[in-house]
N, C-alpha and C. Protein backbone atom coordinates (compact mmCIF):
# COMPACT_ATOMS: atom_id res chain seq x y z
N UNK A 1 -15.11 -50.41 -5.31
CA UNK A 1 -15.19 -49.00 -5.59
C UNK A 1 -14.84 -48.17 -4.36
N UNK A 2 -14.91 -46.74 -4.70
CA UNK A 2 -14.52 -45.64 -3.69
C UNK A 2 -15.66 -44.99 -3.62
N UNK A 3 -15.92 -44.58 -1.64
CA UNK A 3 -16.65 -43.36 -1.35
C UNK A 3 -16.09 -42.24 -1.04
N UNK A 4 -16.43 -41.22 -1.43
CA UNK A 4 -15.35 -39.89 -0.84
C UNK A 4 -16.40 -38.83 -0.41
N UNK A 5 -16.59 -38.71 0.37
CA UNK A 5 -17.29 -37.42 1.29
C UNK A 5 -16.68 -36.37 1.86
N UNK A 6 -16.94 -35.12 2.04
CA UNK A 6 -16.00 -33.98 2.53
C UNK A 6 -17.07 -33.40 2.92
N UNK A 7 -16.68 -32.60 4.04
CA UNK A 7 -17.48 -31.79 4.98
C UNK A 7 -16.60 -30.75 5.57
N UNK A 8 -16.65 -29.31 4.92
CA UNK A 8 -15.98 -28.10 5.34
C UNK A 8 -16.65 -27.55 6.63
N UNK A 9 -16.13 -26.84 7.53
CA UNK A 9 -16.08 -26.10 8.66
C UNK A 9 -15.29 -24.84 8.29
N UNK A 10 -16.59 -24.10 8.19
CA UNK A 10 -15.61 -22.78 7.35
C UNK A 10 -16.08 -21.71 9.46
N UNK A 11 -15.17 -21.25 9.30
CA UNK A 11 -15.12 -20.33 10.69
C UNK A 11 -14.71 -18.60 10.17
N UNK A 12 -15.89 -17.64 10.58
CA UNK A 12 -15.38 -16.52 10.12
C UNK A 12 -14.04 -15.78 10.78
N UNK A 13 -13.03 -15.08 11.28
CA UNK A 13 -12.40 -14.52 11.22
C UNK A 13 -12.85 -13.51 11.58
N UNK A 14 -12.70 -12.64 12.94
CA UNK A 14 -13.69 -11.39 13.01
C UNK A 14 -12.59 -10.41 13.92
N UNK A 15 -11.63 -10.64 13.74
CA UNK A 15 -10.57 -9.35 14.41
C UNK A 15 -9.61 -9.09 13.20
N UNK A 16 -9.73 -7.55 13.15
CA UNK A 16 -8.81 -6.86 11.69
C UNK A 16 -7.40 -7.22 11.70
N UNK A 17 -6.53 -7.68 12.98
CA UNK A 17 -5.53 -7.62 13.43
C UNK A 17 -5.19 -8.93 12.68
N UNK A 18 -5.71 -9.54 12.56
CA UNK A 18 -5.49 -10.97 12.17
C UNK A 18 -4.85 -10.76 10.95
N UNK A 19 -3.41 -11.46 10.89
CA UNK A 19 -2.51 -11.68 9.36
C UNK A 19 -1.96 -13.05 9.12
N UNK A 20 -2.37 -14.46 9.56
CA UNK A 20 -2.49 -15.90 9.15
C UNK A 20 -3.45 -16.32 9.81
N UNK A 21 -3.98 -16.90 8.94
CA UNK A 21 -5.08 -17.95 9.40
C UNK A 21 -4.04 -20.00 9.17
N UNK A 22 -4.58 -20.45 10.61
CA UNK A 22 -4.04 -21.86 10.27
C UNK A 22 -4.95 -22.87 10.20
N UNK A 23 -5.21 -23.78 8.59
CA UNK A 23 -6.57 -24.17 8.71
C UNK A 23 -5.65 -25.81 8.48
N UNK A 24 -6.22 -26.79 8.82
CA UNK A 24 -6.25 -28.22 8.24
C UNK A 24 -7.34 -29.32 8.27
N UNK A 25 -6.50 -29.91 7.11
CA UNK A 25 -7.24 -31.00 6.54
C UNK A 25 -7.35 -32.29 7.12
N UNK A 26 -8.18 -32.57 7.07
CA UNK A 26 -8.16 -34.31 7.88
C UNK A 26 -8.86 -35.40 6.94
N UNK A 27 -8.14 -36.84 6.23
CA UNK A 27 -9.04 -37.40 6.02
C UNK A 27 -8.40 -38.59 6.73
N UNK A 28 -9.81 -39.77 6.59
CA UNK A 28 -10.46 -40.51 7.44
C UNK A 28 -10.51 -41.66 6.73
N UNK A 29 -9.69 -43.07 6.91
CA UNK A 29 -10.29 -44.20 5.75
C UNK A 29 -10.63 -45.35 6.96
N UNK A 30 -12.02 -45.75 7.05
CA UNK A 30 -12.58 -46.41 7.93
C UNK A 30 -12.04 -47.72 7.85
N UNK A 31 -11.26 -48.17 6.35
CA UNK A 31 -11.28 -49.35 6.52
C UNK A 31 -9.40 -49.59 7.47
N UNK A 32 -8.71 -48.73 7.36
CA UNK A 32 -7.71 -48.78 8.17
C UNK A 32 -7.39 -48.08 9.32
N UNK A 33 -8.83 -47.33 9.69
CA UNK A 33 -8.84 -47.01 10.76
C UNK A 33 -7.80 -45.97 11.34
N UNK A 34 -7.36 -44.86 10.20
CA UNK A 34 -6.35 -44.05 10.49
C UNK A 34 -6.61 -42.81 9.94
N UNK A 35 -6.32 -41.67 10.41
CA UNK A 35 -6.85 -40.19 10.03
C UNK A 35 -5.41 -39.99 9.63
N UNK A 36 -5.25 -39.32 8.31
CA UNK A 36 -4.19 -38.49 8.19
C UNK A 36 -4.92 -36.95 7.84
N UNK A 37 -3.87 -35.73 8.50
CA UNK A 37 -3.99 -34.84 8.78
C UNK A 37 -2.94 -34.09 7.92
N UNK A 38 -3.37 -32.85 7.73
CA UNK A 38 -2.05 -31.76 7.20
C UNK A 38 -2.55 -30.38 7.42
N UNK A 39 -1.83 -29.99 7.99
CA UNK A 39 -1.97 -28.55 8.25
C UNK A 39 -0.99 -27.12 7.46
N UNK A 40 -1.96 -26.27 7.26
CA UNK A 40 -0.70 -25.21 6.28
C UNK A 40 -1.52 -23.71 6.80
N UNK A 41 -0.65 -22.80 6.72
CA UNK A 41 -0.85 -21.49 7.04
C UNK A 41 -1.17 -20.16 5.79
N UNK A 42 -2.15 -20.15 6.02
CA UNK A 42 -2.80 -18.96 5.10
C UNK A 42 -2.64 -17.75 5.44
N UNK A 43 -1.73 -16.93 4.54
CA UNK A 43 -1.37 -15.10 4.85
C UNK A 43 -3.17 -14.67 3.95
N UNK A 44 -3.48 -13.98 5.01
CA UNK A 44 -4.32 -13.18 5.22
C UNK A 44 -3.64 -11.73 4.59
N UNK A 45 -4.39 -11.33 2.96
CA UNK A 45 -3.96 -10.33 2.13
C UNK A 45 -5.02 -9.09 2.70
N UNK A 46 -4.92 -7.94 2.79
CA UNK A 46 -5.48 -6.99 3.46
C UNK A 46 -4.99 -5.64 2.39
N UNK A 47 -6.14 -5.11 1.76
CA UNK A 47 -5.69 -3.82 1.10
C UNK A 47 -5.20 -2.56 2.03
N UNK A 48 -4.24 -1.68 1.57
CA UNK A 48 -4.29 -0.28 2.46
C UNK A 48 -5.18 0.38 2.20
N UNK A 49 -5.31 1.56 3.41
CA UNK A 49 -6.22 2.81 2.99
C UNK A 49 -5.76 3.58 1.81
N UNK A 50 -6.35 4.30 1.86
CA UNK A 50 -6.47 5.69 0.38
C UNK A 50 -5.40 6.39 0.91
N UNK A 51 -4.20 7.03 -0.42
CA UNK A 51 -3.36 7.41 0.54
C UNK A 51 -3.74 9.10 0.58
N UNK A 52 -2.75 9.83 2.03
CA UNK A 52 -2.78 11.15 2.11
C UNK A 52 -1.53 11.90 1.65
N UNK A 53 -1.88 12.69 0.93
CA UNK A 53 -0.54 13.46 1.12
C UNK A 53 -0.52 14.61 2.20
N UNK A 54 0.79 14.52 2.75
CA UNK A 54 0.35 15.19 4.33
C UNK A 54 0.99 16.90 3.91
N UNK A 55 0.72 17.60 4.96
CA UNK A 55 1.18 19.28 4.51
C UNK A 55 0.12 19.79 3.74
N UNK A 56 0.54 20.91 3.44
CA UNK A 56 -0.58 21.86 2.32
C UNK A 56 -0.11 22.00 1.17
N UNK A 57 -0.01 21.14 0.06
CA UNK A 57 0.65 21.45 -0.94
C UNK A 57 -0.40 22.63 -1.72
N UNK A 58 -1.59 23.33 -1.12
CA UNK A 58 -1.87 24.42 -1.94
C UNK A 58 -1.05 25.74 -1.82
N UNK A 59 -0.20 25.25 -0.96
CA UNK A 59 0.67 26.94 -0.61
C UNK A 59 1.83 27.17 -1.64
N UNK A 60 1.99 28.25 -1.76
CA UNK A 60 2.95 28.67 -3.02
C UNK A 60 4.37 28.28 -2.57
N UNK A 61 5.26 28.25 -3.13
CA UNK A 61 6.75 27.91 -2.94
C UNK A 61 7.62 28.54 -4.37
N UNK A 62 9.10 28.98 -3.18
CA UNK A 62 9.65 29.91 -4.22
C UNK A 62 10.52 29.08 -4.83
N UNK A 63 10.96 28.92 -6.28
CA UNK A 63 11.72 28.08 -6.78
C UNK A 63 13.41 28.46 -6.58
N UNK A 64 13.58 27.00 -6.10
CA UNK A 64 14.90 27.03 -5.95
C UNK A 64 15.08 26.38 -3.84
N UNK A 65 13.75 26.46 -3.61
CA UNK A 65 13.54 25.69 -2.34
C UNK A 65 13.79 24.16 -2.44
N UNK A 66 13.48 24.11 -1.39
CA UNK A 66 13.80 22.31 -1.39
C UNK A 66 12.33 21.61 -0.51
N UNK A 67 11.21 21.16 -0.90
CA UNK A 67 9.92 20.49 -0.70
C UNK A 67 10.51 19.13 -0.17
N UNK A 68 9.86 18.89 1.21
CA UNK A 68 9.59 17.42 2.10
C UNK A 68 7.93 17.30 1.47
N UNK A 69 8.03 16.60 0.68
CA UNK A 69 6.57 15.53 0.47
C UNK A 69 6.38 14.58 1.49
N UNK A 70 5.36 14.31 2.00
CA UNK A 70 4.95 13.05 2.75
C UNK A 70 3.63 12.51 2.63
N UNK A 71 3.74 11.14 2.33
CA UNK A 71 2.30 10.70 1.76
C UNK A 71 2.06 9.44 2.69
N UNK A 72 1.03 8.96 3.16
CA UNK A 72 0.87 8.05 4.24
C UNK A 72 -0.56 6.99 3.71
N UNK A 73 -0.14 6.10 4.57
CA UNK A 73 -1.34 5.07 4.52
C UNK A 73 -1.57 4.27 5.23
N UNK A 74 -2.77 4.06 5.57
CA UNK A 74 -3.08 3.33 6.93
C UNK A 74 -3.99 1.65 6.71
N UNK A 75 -2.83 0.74 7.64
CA UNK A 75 -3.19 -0.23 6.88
C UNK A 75 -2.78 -0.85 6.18
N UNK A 76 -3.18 -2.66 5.83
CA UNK A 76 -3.08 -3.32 4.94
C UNK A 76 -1.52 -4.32 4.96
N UNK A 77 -1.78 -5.57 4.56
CA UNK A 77 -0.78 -6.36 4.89
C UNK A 77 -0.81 -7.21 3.48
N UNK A 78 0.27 -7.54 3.29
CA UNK A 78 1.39 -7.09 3.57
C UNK A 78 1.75 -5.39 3.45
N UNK A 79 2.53 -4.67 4.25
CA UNK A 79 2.54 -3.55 4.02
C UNK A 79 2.61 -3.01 3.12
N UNK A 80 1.93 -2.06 2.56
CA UNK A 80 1.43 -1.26 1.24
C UNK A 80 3.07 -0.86 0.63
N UNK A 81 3.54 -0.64 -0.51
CA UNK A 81 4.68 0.13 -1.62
C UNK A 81 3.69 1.08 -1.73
N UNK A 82 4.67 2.61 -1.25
CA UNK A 82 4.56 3.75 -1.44
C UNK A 82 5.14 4.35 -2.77
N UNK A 83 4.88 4.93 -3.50
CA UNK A 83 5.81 5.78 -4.73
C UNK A 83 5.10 7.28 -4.76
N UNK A 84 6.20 8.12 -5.14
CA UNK A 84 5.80 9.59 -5.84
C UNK A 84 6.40 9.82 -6.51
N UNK A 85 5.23 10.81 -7.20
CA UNK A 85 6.31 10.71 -8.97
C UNK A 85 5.46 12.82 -8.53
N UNK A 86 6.35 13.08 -9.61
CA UNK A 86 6.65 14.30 -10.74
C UNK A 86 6.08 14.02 -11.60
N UNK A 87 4.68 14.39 -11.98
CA UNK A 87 4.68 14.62 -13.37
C UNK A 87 4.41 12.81 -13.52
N UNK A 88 5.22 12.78 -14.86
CA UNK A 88 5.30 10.86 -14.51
C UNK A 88 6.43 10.51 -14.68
N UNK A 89 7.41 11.26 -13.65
CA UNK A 89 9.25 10.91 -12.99
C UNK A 89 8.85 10.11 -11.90
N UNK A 90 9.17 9.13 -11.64
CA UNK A 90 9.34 8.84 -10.04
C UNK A 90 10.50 9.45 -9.26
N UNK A 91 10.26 9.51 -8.29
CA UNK A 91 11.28 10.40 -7.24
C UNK A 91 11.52 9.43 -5.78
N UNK A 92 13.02 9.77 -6.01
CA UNK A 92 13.47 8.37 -4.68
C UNK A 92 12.31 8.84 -3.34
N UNK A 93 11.82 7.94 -2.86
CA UNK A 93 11.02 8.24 -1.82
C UNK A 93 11.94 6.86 -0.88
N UNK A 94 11.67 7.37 0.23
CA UNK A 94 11.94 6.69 1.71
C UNK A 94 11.01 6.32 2.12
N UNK A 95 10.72 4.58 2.05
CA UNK A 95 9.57 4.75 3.19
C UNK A 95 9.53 3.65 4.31
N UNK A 96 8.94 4.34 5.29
CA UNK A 96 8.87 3.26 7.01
C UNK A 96 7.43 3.66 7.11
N UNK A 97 7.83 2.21 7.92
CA UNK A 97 6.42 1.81 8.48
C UNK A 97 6.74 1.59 10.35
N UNK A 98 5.39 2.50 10.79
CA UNK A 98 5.16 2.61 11.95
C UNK A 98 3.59 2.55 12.29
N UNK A 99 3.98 1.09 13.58
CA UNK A 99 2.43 0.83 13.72
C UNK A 99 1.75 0.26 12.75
N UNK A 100 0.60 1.32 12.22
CA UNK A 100 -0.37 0.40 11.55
C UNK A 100 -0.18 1.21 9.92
N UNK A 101 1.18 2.35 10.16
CA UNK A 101 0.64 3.41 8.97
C UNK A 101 1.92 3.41 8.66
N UNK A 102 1.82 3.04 6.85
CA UNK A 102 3.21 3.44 6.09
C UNK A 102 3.38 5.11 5.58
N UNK A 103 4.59 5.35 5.71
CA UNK A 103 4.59 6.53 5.20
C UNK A 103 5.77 6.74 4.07
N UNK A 104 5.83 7.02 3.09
CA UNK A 104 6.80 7.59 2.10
C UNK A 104 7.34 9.01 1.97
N UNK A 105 8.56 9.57 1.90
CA UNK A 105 8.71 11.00 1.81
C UNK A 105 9.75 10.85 0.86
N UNK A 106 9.73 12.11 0.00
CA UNK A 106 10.47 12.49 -0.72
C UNK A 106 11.43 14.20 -1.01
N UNK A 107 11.85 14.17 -1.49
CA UNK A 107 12.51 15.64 -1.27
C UNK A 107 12.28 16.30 -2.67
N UNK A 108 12.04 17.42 -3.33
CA UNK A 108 11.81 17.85 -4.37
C UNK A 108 12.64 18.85 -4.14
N UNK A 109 13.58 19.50 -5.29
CA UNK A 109 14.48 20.48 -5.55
C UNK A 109 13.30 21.57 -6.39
N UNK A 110 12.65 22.86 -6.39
CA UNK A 110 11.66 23.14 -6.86
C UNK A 110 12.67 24.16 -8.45
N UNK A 111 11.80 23.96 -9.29
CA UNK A 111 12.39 24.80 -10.33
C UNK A 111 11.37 25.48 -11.26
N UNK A 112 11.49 26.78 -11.86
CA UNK A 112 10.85 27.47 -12.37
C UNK A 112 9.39 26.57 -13.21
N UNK A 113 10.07 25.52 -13.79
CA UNK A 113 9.73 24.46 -14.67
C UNK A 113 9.08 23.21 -13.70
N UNK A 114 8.44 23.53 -12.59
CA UNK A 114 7.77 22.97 -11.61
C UNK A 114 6.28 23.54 -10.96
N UNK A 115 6.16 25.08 -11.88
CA UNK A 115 4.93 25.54 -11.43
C UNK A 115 3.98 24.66 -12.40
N UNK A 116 2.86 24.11 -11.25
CA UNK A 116 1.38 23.46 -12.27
C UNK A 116 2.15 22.17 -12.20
N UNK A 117 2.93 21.79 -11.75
CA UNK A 117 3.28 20.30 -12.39
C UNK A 117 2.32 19.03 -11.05
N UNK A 118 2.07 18.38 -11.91
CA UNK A 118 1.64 17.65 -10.85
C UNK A 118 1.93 16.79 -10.04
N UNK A 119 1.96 16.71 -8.73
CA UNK A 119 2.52 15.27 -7.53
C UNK A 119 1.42 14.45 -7.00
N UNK A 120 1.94 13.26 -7.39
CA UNK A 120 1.20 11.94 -7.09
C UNK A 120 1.31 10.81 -6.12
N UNK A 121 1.10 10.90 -5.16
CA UNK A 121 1.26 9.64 -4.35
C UNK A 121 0.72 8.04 -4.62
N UNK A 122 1.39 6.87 -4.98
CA UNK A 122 0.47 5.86 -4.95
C UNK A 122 0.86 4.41 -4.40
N UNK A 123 -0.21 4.20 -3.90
CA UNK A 123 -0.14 3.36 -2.93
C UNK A 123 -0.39 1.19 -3.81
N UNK A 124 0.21 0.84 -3.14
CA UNK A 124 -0.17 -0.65 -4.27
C UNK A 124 0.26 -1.76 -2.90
N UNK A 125 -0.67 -2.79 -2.76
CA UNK A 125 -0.54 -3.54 -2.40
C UNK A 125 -0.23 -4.87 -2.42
N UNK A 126 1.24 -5.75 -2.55
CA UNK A 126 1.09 -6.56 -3.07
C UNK A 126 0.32 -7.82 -2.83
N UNK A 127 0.05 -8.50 -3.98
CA UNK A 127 -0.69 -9.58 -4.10
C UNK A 127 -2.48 -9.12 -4.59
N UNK A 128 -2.43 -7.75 -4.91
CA UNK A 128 -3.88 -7.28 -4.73
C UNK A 128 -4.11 -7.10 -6.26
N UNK A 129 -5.47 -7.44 -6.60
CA UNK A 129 -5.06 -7.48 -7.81
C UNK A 129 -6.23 -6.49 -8.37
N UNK A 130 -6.34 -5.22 -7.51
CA UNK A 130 -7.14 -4.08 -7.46
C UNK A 130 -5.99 -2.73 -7.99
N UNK A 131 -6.40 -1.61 -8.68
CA UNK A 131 -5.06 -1.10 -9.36
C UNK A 131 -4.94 0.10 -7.97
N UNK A 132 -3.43 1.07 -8.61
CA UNK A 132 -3.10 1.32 -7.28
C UNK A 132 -4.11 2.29 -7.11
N UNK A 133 -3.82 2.85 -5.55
CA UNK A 133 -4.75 3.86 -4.66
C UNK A 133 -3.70 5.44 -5.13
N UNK A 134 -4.68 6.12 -5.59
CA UNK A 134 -3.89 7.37 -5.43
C UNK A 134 -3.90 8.31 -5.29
N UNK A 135 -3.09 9.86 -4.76
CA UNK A 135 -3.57 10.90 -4.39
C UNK A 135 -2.59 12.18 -4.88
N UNK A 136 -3.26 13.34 -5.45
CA UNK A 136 -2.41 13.63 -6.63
C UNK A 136 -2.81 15.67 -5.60
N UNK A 137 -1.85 16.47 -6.11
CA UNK A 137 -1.79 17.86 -6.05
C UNK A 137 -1.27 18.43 -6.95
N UNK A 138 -1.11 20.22 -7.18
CA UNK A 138 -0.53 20.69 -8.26
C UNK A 138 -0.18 21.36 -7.41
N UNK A 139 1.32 21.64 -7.90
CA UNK A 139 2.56 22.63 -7.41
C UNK A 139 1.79 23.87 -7.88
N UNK A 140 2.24 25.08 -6.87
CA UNK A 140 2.53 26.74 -7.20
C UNK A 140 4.05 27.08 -6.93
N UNK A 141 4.54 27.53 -7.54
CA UNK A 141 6.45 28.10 -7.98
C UNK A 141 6.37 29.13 -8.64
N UNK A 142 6.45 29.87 -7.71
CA UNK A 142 6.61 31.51 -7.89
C UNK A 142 7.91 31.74 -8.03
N UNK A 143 8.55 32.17 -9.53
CA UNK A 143 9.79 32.57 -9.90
C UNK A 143 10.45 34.29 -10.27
N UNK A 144 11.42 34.53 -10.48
CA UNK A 144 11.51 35.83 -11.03
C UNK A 144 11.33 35.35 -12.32
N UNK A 145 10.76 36.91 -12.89
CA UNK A 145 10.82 36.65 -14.25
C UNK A 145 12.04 36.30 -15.14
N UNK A 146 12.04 35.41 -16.52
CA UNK A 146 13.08 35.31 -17.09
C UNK A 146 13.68 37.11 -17.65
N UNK A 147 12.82 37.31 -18.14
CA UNK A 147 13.47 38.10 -19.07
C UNK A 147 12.17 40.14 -18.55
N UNK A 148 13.07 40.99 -18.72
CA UNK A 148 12.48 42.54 -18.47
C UNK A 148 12.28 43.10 -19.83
């Protein structure tokens, strides 16, 4: 017959910076007197922060301007996917990462048919299986009137 015994050495991990852990296995057969070993590398999944949308989107804007959105997040590995949407349009956003903080921006063309609408930033991390992070404002678009 067979004996099989296992004995884990679990070690905490105590710096945030940390994005692989390298752990291995060793077993041991006494009667041939030989350890085989294997070693493999564990990505260390890390959620982002809550995102911001940066600027004052409570300030009014005249339609027919052109809006820089910027929404940021700090944190989290693999680096967080940024999106902003319109309403529920998504809108091409750009985003880089610097340091420890992603940021997404987008450009909005503003139109009469943009006052009250709402903008959403959201943040998703892959591999996380928590839903996304998000952070939302309502447009003001001050227009001329259509019609006297």
């Amino acid at each position: 017959g067979w004996v099989t015994t296992s004995h884990l050495t679990h070690y905490r991990v105590r710096s945030r910076k940390v994005t692989e852990v390298v752990v291995e296995c060793r077993a041991m057969n006494p009667a041939i007197e030989q350890v085989v070993s294997k070693t493999r590398i564990i990505s260390v999944t890390k959620p982002a922060g809550p995102p911001r949308l940066e600027g004052d989107l409570g300030d009014s804007y005249l339609a027919g301007t052109t809006l820089d959105l910027a929404c940021s997040s700090v944190g989290g590995h693999p680096p967080p996917t940024i999106r902003i949407y319109k309403e529920e349009e998504e809108v091409a956003t750009e985003v880089v990462r610097e340091m420890n903080v992603t940021r997404g921006r987008a450009k909005l063309r503003l139109t009469p048919a943009d006052n009250g609408a709402k903008v959403t930033c959201e943040v998703t991390t892959l591999g996380s299986t928590s839903p996304p992070l998000t952070a939302s404002a309502r447009l003001s678009v001050h227009f001329a009137p259509w019609e006297v």
